[in-house]
Protein backbone atom coordinates (compact mmCIF):
# COMPACT_ATOMS: atom_id res chain seq x y z
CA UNK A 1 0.00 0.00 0.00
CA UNK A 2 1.61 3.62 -0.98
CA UNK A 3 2.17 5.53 2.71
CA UNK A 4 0.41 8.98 1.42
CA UNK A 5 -3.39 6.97 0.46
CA UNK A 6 -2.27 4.94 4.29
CA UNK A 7 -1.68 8.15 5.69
CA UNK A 8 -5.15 9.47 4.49
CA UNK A 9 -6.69 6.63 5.50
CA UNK A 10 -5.59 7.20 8.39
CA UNK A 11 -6.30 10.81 8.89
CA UNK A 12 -10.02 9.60 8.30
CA UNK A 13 -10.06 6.54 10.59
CA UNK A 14 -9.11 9.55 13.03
CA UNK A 15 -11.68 11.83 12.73
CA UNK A 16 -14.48 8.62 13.19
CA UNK A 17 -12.60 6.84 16.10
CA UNK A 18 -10.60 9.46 17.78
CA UNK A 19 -13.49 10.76 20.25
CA UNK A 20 -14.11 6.95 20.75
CA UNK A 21 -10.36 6.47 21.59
CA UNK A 22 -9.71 9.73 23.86
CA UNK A 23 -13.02 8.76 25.83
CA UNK A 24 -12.39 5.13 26.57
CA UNK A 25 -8.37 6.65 27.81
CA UNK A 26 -10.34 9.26 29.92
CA UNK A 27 -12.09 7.24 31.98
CA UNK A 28 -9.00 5.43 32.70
CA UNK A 29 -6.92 8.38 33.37
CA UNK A 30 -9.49 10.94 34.23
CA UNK A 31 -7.38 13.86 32.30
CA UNK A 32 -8.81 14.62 29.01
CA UNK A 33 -5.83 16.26 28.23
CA UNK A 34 -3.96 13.59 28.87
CA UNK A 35 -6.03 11.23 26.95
CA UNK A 36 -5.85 13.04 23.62
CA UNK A 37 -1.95 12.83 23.95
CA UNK A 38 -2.34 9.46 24.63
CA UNK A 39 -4.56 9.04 21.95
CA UNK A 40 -2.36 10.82 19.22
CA UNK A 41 0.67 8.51 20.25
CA UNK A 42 -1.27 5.94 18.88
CA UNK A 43 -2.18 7.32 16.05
CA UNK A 44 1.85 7.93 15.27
CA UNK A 45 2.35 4.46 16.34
CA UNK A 46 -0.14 3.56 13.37
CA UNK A 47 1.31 5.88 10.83
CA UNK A 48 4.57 3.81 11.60
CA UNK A 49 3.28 0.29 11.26
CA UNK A 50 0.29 0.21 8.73
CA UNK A 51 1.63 0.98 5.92
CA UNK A 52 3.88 -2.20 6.08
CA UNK A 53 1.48 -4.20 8.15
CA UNK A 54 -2.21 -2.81 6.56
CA UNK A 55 -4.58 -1.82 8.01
CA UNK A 56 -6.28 -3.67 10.75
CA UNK A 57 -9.98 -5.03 10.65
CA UNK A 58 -10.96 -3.03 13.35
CA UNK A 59 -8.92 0.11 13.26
CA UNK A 60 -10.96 1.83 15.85
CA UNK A 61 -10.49 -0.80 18.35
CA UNK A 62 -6.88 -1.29 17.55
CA UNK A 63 -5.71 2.46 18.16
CA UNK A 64 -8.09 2.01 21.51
CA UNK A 65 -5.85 -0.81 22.63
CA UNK A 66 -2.75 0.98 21.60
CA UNK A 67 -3.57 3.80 23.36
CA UNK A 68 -5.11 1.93 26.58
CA UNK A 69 -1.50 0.08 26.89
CA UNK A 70 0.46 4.04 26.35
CA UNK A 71 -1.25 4.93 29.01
CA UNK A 72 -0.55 2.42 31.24
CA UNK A 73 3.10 2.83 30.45
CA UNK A 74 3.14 6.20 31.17
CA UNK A 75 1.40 5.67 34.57
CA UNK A 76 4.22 2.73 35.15
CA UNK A 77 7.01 5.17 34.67
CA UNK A 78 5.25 7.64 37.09
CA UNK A 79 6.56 6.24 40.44
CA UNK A 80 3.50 8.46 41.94
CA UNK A 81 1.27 6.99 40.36
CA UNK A 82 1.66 3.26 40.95
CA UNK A 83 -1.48 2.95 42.99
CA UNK A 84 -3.42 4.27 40.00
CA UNK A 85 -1.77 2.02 37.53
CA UNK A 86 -2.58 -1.31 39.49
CA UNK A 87 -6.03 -0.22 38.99
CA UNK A 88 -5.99 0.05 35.93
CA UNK A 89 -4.42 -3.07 35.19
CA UNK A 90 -6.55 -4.97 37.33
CA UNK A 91 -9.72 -4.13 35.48
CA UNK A 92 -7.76 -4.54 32.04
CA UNK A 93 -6.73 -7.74 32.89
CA UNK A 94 -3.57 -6.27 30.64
CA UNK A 95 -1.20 -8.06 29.38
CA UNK A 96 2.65 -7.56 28.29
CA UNK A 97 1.10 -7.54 24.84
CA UNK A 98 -2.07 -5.77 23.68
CA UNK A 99 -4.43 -7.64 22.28
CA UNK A 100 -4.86 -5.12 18.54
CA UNK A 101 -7.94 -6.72 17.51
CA UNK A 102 -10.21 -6.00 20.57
CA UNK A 103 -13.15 -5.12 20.62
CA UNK A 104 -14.31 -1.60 22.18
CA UNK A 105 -15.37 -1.56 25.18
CA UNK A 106 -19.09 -2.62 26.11
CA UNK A 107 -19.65 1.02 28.09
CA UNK A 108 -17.98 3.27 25.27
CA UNK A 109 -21.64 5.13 25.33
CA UNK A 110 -21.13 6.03 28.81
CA UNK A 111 -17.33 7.32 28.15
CA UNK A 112 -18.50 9.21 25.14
CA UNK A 113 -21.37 10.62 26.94
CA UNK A 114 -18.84 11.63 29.88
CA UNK A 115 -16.08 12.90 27.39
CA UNK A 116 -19.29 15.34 25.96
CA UNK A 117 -20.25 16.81 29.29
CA UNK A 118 -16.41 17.52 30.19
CA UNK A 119 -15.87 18.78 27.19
CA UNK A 120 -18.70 20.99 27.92
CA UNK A 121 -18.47 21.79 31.32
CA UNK A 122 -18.98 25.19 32.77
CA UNK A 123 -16.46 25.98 34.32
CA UNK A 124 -15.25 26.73 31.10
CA UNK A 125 -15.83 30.00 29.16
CA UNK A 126 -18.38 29.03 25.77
CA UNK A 127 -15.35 29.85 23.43
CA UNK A 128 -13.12 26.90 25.24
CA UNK A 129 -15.95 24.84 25.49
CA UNK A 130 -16.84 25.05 21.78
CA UNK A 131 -13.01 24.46 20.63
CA UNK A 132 -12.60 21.78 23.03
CA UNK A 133 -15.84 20.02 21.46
CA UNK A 134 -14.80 20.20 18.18
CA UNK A 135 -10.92 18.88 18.77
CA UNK A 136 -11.98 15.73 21.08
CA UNK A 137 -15.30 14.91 19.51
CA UNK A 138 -14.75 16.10 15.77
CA UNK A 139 -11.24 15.20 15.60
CA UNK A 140 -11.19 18.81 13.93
CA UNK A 141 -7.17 19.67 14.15
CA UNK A 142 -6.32 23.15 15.48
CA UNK A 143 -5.68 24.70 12.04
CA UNK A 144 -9.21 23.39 10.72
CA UNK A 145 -10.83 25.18 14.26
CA UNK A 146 -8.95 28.61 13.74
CA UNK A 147 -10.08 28.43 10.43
CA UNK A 148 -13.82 27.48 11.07
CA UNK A 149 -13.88 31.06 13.82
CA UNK A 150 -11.91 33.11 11.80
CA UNK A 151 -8.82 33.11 14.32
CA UNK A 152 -5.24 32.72 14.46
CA UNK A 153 -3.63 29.06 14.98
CA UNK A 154 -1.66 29.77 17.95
CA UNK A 155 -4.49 31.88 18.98
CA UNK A 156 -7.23 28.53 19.03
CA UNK A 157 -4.30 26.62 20.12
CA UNK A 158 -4.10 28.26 23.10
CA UNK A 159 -7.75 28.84 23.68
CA UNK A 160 -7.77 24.43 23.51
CA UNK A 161 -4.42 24.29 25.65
CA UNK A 162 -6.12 26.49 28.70
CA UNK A 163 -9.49 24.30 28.20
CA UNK A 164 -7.43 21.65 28.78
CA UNK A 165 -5.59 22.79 32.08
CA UNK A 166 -8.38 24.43 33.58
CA UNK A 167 -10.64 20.74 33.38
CA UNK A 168 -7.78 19.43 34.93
CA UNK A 169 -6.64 21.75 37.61
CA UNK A 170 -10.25 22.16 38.77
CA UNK A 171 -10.53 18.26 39.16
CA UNK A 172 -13.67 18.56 36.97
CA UNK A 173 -15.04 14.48 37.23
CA UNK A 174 -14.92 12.32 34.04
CA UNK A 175 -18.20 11.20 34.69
CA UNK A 176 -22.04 11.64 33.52
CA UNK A 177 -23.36 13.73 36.00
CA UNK A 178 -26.53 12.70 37.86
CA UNK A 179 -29.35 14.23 39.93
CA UNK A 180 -29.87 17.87 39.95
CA UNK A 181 -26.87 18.46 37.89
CA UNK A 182 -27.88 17.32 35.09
CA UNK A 183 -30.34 19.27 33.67
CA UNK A 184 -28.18 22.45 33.78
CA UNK A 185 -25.09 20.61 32.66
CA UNK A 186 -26.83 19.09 29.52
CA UNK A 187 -28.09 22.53 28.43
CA UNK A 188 -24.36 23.93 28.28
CA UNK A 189 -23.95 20.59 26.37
CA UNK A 190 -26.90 21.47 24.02
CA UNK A 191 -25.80 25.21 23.87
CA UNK A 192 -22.56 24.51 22.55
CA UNK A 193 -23.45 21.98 19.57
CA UNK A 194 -26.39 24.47 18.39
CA UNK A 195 -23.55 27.39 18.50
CA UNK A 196 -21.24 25.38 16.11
CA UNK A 197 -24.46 24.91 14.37
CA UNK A 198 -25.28 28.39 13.88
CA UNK A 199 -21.62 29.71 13.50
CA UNK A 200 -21.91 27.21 10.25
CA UNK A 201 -25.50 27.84 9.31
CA UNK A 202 -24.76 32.09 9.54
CA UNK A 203 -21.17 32.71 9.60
CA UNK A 204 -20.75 35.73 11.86
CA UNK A 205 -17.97 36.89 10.06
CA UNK A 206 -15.05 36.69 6.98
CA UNK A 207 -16.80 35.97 2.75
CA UNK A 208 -18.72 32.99 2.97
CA UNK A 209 -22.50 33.10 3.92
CA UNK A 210 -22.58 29.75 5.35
CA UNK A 211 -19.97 27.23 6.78
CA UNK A 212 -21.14 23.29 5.46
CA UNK A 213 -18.21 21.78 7.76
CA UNK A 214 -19.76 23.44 10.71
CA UNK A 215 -23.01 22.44 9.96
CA UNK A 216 -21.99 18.87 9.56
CA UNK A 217 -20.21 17.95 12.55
CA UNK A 218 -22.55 19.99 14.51
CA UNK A 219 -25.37 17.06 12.94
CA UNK A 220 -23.09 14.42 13.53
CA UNK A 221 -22.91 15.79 17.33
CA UNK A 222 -26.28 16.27 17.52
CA UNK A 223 -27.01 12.84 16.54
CA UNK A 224 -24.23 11.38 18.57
CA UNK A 225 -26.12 12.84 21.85
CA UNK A 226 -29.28 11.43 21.09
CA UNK A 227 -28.16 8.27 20.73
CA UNK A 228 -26.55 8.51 24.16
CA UNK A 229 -29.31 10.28 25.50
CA UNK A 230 -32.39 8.98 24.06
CA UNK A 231 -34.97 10.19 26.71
CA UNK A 232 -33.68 13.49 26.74
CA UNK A 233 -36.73 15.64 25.34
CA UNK A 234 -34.51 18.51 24.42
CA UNK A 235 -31.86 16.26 22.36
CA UNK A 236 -33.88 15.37 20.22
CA UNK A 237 -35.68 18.79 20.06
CA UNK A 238 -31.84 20.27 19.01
CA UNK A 239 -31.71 17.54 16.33
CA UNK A 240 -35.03 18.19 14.86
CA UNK A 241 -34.20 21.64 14.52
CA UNK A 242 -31.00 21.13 13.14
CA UNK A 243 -31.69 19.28 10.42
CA UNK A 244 -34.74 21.15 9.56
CA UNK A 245 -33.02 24.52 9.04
CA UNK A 246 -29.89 22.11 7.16
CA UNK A 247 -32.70 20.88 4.77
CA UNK A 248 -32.35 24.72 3.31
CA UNK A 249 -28.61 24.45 2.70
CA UNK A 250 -28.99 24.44 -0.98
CA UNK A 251 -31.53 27.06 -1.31
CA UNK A 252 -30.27 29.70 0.61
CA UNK A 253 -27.25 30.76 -1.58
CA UNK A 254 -27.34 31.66 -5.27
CA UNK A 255 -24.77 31.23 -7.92
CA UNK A 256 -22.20 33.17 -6.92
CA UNK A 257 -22.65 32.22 -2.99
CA UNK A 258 -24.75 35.12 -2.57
CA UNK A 259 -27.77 34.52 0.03
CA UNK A 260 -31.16 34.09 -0.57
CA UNK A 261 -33.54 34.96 2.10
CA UNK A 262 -36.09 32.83 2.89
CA UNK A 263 -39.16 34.09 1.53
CA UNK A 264 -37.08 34.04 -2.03
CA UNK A 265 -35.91 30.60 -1.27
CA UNK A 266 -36.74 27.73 -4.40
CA UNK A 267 -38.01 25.37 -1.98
CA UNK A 268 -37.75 22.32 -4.67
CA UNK A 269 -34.05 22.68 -3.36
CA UNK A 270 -34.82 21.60 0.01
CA UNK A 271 -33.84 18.13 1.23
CA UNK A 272 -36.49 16.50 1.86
CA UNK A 273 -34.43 13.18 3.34
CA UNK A 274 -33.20 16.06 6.19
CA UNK A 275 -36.94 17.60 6.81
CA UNK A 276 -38.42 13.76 7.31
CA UNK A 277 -35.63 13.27 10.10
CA UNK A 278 -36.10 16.33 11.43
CA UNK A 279 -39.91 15.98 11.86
CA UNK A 280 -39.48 12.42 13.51
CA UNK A 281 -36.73 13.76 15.95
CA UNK A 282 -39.44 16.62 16.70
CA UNK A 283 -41.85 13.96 17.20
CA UNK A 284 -39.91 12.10 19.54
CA UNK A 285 -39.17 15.19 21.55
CA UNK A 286 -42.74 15.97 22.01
CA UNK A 287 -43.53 11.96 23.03
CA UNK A 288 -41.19 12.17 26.20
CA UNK A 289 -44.03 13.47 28.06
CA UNK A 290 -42.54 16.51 29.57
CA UNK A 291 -42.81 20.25 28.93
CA UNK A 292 -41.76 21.29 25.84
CA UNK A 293 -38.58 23.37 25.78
CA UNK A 294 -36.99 25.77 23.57
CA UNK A 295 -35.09 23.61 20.85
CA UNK A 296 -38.68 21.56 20.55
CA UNK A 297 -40.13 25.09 20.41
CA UNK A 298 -37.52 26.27 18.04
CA UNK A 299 -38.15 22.64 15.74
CA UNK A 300 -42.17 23.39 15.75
CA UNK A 301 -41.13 26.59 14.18
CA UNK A 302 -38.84 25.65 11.75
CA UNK A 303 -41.56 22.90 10.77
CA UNK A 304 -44.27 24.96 10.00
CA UNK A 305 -42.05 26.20 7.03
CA UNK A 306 -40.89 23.02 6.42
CA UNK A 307 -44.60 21.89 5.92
CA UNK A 308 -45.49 25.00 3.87
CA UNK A 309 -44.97 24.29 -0.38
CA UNK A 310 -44.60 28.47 -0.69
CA UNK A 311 -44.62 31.42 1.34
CA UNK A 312 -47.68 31.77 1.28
CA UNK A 313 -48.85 28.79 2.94
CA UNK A 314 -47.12 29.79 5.73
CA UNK A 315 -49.03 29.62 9.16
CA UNK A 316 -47.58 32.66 10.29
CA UNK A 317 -50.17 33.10 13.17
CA UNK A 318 -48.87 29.77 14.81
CA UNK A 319 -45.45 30.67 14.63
CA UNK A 320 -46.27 34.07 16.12
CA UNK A 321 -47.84 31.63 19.04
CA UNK A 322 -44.55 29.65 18.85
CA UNK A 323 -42.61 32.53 19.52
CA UNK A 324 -45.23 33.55 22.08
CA UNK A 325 -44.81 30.08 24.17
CA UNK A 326 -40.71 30.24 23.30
CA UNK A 327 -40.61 34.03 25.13
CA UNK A 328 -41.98 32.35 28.13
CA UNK A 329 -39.79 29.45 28.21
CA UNK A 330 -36.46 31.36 27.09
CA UNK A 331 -37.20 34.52 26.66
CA UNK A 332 -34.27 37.46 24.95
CA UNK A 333 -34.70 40.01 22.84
CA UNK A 334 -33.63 38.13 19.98
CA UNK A 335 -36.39 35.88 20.65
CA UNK A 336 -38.66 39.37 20.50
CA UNK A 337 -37.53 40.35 17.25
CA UNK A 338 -38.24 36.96 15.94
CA UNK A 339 -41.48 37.26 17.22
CA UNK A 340 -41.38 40.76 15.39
CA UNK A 341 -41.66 39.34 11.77
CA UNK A 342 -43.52 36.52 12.66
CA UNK A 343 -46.13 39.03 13.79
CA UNK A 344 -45.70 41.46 11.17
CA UNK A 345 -46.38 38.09 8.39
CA UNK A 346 -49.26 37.11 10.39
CA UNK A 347 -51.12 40.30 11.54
CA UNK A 348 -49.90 43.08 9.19
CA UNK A 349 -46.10 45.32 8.88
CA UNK A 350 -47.58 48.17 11.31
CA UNK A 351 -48.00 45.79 14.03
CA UNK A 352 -44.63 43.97 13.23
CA UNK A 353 -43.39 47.50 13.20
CA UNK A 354 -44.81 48.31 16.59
CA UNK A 355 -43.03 45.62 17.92
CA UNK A 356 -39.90 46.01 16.81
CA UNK A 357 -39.59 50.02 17.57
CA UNK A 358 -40.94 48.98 21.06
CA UNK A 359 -37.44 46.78 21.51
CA UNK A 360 -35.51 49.39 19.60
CA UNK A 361 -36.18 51.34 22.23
CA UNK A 362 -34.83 49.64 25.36
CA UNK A 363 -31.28 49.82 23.52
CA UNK A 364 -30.09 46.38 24.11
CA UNK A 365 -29.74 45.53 20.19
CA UNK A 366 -28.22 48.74 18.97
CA UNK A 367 -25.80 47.41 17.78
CA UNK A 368 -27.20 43.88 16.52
CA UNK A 369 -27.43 44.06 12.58
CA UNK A 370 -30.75 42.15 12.48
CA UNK A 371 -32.50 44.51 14.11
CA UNK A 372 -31.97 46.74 11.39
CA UNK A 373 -32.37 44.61 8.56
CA UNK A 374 -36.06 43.36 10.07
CA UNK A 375 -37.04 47.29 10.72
CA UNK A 376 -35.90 48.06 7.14
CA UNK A 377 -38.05 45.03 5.70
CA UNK A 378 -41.06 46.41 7.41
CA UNK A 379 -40.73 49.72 6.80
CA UNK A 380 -40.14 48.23 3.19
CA UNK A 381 -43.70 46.63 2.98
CA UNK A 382 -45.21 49.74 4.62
CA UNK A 383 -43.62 52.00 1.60
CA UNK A 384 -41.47 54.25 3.50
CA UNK A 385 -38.71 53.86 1.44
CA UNK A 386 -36.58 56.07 2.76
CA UNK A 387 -36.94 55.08 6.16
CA UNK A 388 -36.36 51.47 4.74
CA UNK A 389 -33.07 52.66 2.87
CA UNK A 390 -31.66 54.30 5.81
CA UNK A 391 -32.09 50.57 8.52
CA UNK A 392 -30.67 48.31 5.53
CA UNK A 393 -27.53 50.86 5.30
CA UNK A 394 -27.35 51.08 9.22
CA UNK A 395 -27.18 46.99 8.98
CA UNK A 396 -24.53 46.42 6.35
CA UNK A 397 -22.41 48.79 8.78
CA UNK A 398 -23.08 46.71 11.50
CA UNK A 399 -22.35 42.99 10.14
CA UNK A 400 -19.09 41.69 10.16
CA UNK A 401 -20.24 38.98 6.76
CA UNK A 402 -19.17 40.22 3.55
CA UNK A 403 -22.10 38.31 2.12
CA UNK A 404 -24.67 39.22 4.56
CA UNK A 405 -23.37 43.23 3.65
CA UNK A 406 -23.52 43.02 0.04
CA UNK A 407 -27.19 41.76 0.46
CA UNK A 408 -28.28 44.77 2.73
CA UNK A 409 -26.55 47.47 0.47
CA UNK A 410 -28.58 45.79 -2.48
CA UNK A 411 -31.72 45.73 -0.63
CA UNK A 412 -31.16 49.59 0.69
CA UNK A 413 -30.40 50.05 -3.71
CA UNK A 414 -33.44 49.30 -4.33
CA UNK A 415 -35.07 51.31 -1.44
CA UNK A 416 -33.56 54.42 -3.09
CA UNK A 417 -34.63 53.35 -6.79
CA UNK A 418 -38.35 52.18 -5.92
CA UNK A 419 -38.42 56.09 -4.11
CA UNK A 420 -37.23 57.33 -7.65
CA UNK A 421 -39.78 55.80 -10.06
């Protein structure tokens, strides 16, 4: 076999097994940090020998074993650490040679449900937690995460390197938590995969409209944690509206990558494969039997377009009551101004209008481009043009996406032209 198509076999055997690997060495050496390093030795060990050897049958459980028997080396040549590594060897049963075609271990849902919540924890700030996510559970590598948010290398690599010493210095358990700390816990869980989501779905920042990668491994998350967590309500709400807004992917950019907003949206584009899942993840949310929540809010919304074949079909007066219910459950001023157009579709622009001045007013989106950009499109459908021209130019100063900017300075174009005729 030629080393470079080994080596990027090997580069994707990584990306599946590697949060598979670094969890199982986790729970062994309850340092996350630790476990990655462990893992990666295996994965060098593997770049030596596979090329001559092949590739296993079971790579995934053959860099698991390989890194399972680093670890315990390490812990041997660690004279305080003996206690630990008798432990470990007791419940491994190990051997002076690893056995390279075990199997994975029966409980490697538990230890990837534990690596999720570390990864995750609070005690973090979101950034770290986000970065962290990505490198143990995507096997994303530091240049690929700097990249994806627009940041330096060194700058994300340091941002993953404090993650990892602040989970260790504040003893944070490998562990599932349990009780009353789980509901809080899973939310920061919940909050960070629907971030990656959106940072992919609406990239803040830099040329491109949307980030696919993003997207992707914030799916593949998504569906990882309902697996794990299959009578979590709110799981599978996240999933269902995940791959409900995905399903638009190919519709909301045109030709030249520019966006398309959703009203202008050829909805033969949408995948319908992605709305079906969706809708059955939505149902299983609302099946669990307990009070819906904001990501099962979020998914009814996102259905009712899903359901509609044009615009016009829309039931805008149940997603105003959507947004009504989700304002109560997790209520922000973005949630407002969402409510804001849903309002102005279902009751009129002057009463959308209303609404959005009314939050205008207490200040705390002055500087949020969407407010802008909705005021404009209502003042738009009212006919004050002017007006209209005057919020879309305020908004293209205020995003950071070239994309996004282009498409409020054409919008605020044809403010000024419409005024002319």
């Amino acid at each position: 076999m030629r080393p470079q198509g080994t080596r990027a076999q090997i580069d994707a055997i990584w990306r599946i097994e590697s949060a598979r690997v670094i969890a199982t060495v986790a729970r062994m050496v309850g340092d996350v940090g630790l476990a990655e390093d462990v893992a990666q030795d295996a994965v060098v060990v593997a770049l030596e020998r596979w090329p001559a050897t092949g590739i296993p049958p079971n790579p995934g459980a053959w860099l698991t074993a390989t890194a399972k028997h680093r670890a315990i080396d390490l812990m041997r040549r660690s004279g305080t650490r003996q206690d630990k590594y008798a432990q470990i060897a007791r419940d491994l049963g190990v051997a002076e040679a690893p056995d390279l075609d075990a199997e994975l271990d029966d409980d490697i849902g538990d230890d990837l449900l534990s690596l999720v919540f570390t990864c995750c924890h609070p005690v973090l700030p979101l950034e770290a937690r986000v970065a962290l996510t990505l490198r143990m559970l995507g096997g994303l590598t530091t240049p690929e995460i700097a990249r994806a948010f627009l940041v330096s290398e060194p700058t994300m690599g340091q941002r993953i390197s404090r993650a990892k010493r602040a989970l260790a210095a504040s003893g944070v358990p490998f562990e599932v938590p349990a009780g009353d700390e789980l509901q809080p816990r899973l939310a920061s869980v919940l909050e960070v995969v629907y971030l990656i989501f959106n940072e992919g779905y609406s990239a803040t920042a830099g040329d491109g409209w949307m980030r696919p990668a993003l997207i992707e491994e914030a799916l593949r998350l998504g569906r990882i944690l309902a697996g794990l967590a299959p009578e979590e309500p709110e799981v599978h709400g996240l999933v269902a509206l995940m791959e409900i807004q995905a399903s638009r992917q190919a519709a909301r950019t045109g030709p030249s990558g520019e966006p398309v907003l959703l009203s202008d949206q050829d909805r033969l584009r949408w995948d319908r494969l992605l709305i079906r899942r969706g809708l059955v993840s939505l149902e299983r949310a609302q099946s669990r039997g307990r009070p819906v929540g904001p990501y099962s809010l979020q998914a009814a919304i996102a259905a009712c377009h899903a359901r509609a074949r044009t615009v016009e079909e829309t039931d805008w007066v149940r997603i105003a009551a959507l947004y009504e219910a989700l304002a109560h459950v997790a209520g922000s001023p973005i949630v407002e101004l969402n409510r804001a157009v849903a309002v102005g579709m279902a009751f009129g622009p002057e009463l959308g209008l209303q609404t959005v001045d009314a939050l205008a007013a207490e200040g705390t989106l002055d500087d949020y481009h969407l407010l802008r950009s909705v005021r404009g499109d209502l003042l738009a459908k009212l006919g004050r043009w002017a007006e209209a021209r005057a919020d879309f130019e305020r908004a293209a100063s205020l995003t950071q996406n070239a994309r996004e900017r282009d498409l409020l300075l054409a919008r605020a174009a044809d403010c000024a032209r419409i005024r002319l005729e």
